[in-house]
C-alpha atoms as a PDB file:
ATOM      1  CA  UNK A   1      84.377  73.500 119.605  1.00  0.00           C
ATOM      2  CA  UNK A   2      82.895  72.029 116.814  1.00  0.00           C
ATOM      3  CA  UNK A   3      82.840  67.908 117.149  1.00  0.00           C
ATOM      4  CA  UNK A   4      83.858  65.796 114.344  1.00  0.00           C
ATOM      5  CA  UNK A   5      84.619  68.574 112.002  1.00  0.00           C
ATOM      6  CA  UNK A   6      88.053  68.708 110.534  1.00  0.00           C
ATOM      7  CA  UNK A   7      90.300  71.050 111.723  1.00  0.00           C
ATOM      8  CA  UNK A   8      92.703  73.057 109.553  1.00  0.00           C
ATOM      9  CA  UNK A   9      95.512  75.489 110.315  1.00  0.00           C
ATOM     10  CA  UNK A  10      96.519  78.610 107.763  1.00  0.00           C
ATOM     11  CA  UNK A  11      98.310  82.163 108.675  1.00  0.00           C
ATOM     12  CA  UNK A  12      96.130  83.657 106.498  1.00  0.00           C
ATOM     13  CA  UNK A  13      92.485  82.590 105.359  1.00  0.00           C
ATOM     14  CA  UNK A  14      91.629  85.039 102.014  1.00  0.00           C
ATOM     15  CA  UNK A  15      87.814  84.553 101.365  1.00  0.00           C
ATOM     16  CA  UNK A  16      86.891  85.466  98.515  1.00  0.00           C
ATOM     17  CA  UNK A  17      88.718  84.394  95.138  1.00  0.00           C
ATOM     18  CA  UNK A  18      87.991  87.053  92.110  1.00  0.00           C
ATOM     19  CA  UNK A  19      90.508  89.995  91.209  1.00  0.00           C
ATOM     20  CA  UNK A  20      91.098  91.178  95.214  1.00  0.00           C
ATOM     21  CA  UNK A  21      91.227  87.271  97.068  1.00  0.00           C
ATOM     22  CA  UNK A  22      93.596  86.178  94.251  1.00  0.00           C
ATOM     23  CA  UNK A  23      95.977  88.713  94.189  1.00  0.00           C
ATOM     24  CA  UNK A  24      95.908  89.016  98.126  1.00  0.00           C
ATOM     25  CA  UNK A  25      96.719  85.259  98.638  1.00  0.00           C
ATOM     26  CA  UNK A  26      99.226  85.428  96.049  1.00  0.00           C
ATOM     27  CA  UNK A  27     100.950  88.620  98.044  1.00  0.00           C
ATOM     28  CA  UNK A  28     100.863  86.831 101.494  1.00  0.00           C
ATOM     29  CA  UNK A  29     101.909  83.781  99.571  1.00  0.00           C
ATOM     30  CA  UNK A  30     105.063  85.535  98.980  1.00  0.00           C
ATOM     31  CA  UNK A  31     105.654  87.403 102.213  1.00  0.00           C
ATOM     32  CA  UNK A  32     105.857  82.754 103.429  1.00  0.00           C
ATOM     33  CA  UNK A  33     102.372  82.886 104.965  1.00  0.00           C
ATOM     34  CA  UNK A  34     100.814  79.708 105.007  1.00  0.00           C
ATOM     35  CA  UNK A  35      97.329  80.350 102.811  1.00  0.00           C
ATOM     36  CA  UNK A  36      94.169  78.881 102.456  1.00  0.00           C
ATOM     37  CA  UNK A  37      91.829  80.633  99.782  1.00  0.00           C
ATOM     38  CA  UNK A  38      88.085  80.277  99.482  1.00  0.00           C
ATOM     39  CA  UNK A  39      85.566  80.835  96.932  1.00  0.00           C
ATOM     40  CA  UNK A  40      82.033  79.822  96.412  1.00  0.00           C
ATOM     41  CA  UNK A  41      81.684  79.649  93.030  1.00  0.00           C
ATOM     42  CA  UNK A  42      83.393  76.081  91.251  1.00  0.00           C
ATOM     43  CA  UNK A  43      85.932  78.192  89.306  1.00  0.00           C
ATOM     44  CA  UNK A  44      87.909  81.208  90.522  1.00  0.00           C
ATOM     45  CA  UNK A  45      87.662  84.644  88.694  1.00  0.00           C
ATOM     46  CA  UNK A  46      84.914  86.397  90.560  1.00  0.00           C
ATOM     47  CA  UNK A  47      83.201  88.045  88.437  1.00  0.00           C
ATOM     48  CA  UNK A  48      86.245  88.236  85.442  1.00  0.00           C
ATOM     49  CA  UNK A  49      85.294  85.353  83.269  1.00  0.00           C
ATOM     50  CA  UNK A  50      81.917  87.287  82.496  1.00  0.00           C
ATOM     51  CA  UNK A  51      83.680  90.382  81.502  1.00  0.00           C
ATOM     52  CA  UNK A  52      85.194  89.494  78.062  1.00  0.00           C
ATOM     53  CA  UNK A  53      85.551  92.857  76.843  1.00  0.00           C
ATOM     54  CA  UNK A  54      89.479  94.420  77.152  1.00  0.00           C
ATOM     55  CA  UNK A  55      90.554  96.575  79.850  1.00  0.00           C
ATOM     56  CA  UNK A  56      92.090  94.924  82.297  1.00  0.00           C
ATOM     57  CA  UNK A  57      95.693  94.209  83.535  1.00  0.00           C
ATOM     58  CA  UNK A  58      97.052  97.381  82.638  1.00  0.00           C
ATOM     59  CA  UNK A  59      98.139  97.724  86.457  1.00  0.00           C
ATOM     60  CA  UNK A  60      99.027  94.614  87.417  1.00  0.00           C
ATOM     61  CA  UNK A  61     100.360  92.976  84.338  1.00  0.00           C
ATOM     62  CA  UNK A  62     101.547  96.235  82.392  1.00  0.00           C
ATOM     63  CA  UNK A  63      99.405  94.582  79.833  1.00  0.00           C
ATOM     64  CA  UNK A  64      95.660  94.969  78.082  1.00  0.00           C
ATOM     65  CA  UNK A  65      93.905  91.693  78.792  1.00  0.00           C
ATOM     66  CA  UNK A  66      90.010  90.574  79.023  1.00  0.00           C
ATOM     67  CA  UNK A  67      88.376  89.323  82.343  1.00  0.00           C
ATOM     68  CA  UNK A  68      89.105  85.595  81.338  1.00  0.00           C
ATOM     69  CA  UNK A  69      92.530  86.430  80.253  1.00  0.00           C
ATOM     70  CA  UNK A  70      93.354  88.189  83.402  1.00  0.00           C
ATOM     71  CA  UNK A  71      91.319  85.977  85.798  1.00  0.00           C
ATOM     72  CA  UNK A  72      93.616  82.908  84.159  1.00  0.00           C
ATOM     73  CA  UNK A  73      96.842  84.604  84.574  1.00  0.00           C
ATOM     74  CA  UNK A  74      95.571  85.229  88.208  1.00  0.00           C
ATOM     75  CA  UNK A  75      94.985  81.735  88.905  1.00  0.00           C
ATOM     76  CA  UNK A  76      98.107  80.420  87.119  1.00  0.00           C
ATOM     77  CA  UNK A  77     100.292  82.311  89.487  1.00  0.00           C
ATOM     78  CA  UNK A  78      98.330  81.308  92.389  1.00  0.00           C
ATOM     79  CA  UNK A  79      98.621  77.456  91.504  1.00  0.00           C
ATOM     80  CA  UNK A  80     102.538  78.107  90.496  1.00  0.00           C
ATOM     81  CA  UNK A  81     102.843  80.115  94.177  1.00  0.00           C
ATOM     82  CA  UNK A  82     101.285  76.630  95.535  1.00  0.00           C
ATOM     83  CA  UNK A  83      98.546  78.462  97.438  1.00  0.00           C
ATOM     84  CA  UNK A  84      96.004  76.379  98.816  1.00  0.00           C
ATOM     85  CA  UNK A  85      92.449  76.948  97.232  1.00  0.00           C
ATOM     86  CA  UNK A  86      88.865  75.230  97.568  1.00  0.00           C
ATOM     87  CA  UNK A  87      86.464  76.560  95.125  1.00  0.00           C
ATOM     88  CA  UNK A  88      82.893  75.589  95.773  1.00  0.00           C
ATOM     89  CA  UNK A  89      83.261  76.578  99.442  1.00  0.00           C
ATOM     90  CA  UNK A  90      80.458  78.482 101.075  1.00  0.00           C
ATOM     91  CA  UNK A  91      81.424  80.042 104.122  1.00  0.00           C
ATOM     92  CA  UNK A  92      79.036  79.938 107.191  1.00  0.00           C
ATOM     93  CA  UNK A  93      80.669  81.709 109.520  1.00  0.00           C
ATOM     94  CA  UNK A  94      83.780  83.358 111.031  1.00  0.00           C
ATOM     95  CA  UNK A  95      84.162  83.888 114.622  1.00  0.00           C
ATOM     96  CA  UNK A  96      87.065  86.085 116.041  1.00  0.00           C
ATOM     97  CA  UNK A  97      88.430  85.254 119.060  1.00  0.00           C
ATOM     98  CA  UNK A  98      91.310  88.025 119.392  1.00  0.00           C
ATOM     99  CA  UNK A  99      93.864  89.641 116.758  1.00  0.00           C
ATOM    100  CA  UNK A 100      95.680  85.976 116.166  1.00  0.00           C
ATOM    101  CA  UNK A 101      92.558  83.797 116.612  1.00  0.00           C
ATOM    102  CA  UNK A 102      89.995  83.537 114.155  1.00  0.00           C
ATOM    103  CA  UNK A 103      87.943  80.542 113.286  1.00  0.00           C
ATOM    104  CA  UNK A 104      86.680  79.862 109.659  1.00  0.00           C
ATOM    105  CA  UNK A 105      83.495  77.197 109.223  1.00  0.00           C
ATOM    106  CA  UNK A 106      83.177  76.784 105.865  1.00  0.00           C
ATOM    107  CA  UNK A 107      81.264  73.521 103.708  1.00  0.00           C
ATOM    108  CA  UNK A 108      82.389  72.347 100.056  1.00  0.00           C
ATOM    109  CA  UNK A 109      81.824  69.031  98.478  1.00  0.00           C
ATOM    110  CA  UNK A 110      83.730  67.191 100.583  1.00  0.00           C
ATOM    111  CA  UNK A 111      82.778  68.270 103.619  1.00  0.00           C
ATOM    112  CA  UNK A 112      82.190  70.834 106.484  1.00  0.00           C
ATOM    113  CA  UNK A 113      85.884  71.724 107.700  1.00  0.00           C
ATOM    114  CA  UNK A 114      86.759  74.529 110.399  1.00  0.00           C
ATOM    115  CA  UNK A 115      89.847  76.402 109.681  1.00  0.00           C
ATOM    116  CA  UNK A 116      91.789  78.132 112.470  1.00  0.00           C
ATOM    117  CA  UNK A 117      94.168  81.587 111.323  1.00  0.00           C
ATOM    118  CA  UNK A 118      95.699  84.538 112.551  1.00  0.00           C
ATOM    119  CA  UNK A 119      94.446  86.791 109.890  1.00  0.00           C
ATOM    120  CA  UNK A 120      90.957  86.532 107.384  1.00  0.00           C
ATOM    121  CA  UNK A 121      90.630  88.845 104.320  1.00  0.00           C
ATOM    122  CA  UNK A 122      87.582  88.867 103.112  1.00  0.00           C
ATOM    123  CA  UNK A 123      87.801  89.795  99.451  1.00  0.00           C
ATOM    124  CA  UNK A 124      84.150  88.855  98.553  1.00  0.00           C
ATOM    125  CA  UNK A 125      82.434  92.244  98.210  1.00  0.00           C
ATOM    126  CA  UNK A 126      81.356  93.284  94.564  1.00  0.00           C
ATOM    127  CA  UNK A 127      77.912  92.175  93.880  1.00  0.00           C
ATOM    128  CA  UNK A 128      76.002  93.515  91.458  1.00  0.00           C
ATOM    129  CA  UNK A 129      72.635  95.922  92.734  1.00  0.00           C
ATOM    130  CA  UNK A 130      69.597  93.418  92.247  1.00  0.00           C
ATOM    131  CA  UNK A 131      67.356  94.957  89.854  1.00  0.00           C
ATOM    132  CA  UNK A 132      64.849  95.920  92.967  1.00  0.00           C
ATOM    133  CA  UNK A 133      67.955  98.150  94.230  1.00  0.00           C
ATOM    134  CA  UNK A 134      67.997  99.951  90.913  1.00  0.00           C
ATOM    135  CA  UNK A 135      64.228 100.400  90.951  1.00  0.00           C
ATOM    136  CA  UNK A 136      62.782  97.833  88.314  1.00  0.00           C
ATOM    137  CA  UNK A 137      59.249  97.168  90.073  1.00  0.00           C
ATOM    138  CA  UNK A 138      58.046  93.516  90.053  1.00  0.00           C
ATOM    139  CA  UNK A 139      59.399  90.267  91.634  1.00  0.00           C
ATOM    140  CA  UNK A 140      58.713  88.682  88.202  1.00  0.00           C
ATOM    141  CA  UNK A 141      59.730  91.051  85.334  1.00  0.00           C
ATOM    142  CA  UNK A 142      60.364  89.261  82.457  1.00  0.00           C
ATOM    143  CA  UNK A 143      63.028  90.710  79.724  1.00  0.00           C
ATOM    144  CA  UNK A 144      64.566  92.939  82.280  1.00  0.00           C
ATOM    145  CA  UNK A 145      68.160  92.141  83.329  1.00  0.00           C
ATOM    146  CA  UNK A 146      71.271  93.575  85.044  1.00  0.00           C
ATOM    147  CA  UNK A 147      73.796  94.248  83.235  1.00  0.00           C
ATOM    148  CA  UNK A 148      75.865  91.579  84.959  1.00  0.00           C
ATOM    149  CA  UNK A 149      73.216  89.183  84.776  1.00  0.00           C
ATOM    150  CA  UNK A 150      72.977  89.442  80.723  1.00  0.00           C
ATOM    151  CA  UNK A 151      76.805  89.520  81.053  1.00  0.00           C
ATOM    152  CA  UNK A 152      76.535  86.425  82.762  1.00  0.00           C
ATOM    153  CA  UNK A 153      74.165  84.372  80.303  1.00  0.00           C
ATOM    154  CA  UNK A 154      76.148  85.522  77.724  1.00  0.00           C
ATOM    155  CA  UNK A 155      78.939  84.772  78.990  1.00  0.00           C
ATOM    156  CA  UNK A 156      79.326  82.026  80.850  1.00  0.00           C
ATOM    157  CA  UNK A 157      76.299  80.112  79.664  1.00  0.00           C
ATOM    158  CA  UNK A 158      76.119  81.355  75.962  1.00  0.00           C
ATOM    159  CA  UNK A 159      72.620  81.913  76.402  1.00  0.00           C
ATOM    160  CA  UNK A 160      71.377  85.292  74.493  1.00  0.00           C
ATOM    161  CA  UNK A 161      68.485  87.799  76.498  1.00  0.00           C
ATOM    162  CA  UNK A 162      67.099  88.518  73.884  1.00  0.00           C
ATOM    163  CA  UNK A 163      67.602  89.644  70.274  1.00  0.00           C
ATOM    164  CA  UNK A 164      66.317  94.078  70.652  1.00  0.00           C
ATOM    165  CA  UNK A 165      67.779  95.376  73.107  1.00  0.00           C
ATOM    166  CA  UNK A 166      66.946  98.853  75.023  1.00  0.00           C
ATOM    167  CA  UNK A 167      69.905  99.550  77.446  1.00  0.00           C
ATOM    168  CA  UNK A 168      69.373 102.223  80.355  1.00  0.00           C
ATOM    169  CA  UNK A 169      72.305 103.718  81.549  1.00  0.00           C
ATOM    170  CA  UNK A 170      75.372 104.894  79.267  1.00  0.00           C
ATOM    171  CA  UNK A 171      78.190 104.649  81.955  1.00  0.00           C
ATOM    172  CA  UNK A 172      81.317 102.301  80.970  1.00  0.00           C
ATOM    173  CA  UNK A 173      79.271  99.337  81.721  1.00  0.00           C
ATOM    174  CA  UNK A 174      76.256 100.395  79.747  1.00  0.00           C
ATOM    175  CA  UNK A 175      78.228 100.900  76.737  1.00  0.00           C
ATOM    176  CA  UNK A 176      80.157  97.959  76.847  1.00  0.00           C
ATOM    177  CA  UNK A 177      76.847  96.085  77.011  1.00  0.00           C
ATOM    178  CA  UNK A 178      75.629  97.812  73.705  1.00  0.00           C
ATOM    179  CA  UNK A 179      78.634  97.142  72.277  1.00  0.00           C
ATOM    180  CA  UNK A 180      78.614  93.566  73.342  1.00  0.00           C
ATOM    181  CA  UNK A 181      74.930  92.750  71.921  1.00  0.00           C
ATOM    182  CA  UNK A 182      75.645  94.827  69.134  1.00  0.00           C
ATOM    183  CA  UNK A 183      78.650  92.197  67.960  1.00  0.00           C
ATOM    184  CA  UNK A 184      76.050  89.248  69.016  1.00  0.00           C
ATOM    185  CA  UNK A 185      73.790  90.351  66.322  1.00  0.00           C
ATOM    186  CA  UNK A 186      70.869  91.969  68.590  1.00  0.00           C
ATOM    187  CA  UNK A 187      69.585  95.286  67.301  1.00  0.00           C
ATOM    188  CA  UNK A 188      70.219  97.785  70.177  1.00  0.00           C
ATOM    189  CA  UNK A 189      67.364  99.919  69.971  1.00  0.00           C
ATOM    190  CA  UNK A 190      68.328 102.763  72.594  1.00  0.00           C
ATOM    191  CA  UNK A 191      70.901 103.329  74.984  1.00  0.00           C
ATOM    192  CA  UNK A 192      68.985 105.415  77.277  1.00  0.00           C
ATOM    193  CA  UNK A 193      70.946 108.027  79.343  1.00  0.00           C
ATOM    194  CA  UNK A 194      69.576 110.758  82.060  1.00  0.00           C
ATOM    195  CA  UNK A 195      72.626 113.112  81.844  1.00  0.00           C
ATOM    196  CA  UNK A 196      72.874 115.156  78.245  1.00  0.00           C
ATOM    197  CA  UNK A 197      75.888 112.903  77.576  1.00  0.00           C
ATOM    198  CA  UNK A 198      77.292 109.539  77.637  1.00  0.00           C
END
């Protein structure tokens, strides 16, 4: 189908390897399903490792932990489990050929690679509304961020947005944002909420 691509094998092919992809290969891991996981991003987590605040776990580990905490623990039973992963792997497409055919053409560093399997999960679905989804006008609005985007500079790069802070929205995620600059040392000026509470 593809010439001179390398062809893999797997039961299962999870793409997709935050919260959902990990814990998903790790299940059909232990059900003795030969698994292939695949994430885009060169680290796994999804989005976890930008969420440092507490909260999570509570489910699945009977245990409070913070994104990293909880995306490590994820990833340390997935490595023990000795489920296959490639991290920097974009996906480019998926073809399904009938309920125990499916074909997987996905590119990473060291290569482009086709992977046959009888069953895909695709576990790569929260994304974060870009800000012109939420209604911030402008293709070039400067000072403005998402929450996960400041999350993410924060975060993962350690860079701060900016030192006053006006935060709209006073759902979990707003909060935890005011809370989180407020720690940093930024003056939260407002935490700006439509409903009459928080």
């Amino acid at each position: 189908m593809f010439p001179n691509i390398p062809a893999l094998s797997y039961d299962v092919v999870v793409i997709g390897g935050g919260p959902a992809g990990m814990a998903a290969a790790i299940k059909a891991k232990e059900l003795g399903l030969n698994v292939l996981l695949l994430d885009e991003n060169d680290y796994l987590g999804g989005i976890l490792p930008q969420c440092i605040h507490p909260g999570f776990g509570l489910h699945y580990y009977r245990e409070e932990l913070t994104g990293p905490e909880f995306a490590s623990r994820l990833a340390k039973n997935l490595v023990e489990l000795g489920v296959e992963y490639r991290t920097s792997a974009r996906v480019l497409e998926i073809r399904n050929y009938s309920d125990l055919e499916k074909f997987v053409l996905f590119t990473s560093p060291a290569g482009i690679y086709g992977v046959w399997a009888k069953a895909i999960i695709y576990t790569a679905g929260a994304r974060e509304r870009h800000a012109f989804e939420i209604g911030i006008v402008g293709d070039r609005v400067a000072g403005i961020y998402t929450a996960g985007e400041a999350q993410t500079l924060m975060d993962i790069y350690g860079i701060m947005p900016g030192r006053e802070v006006v935060i709209v929205g006073s759902g979990d995620v707003g909060l935890i944002m005011a809370r989180r600059f407020a720690l940093e040392g930024a003056k939260v000026k407002a935490v700006v909420e439509l409903m009459p509470y928080p």
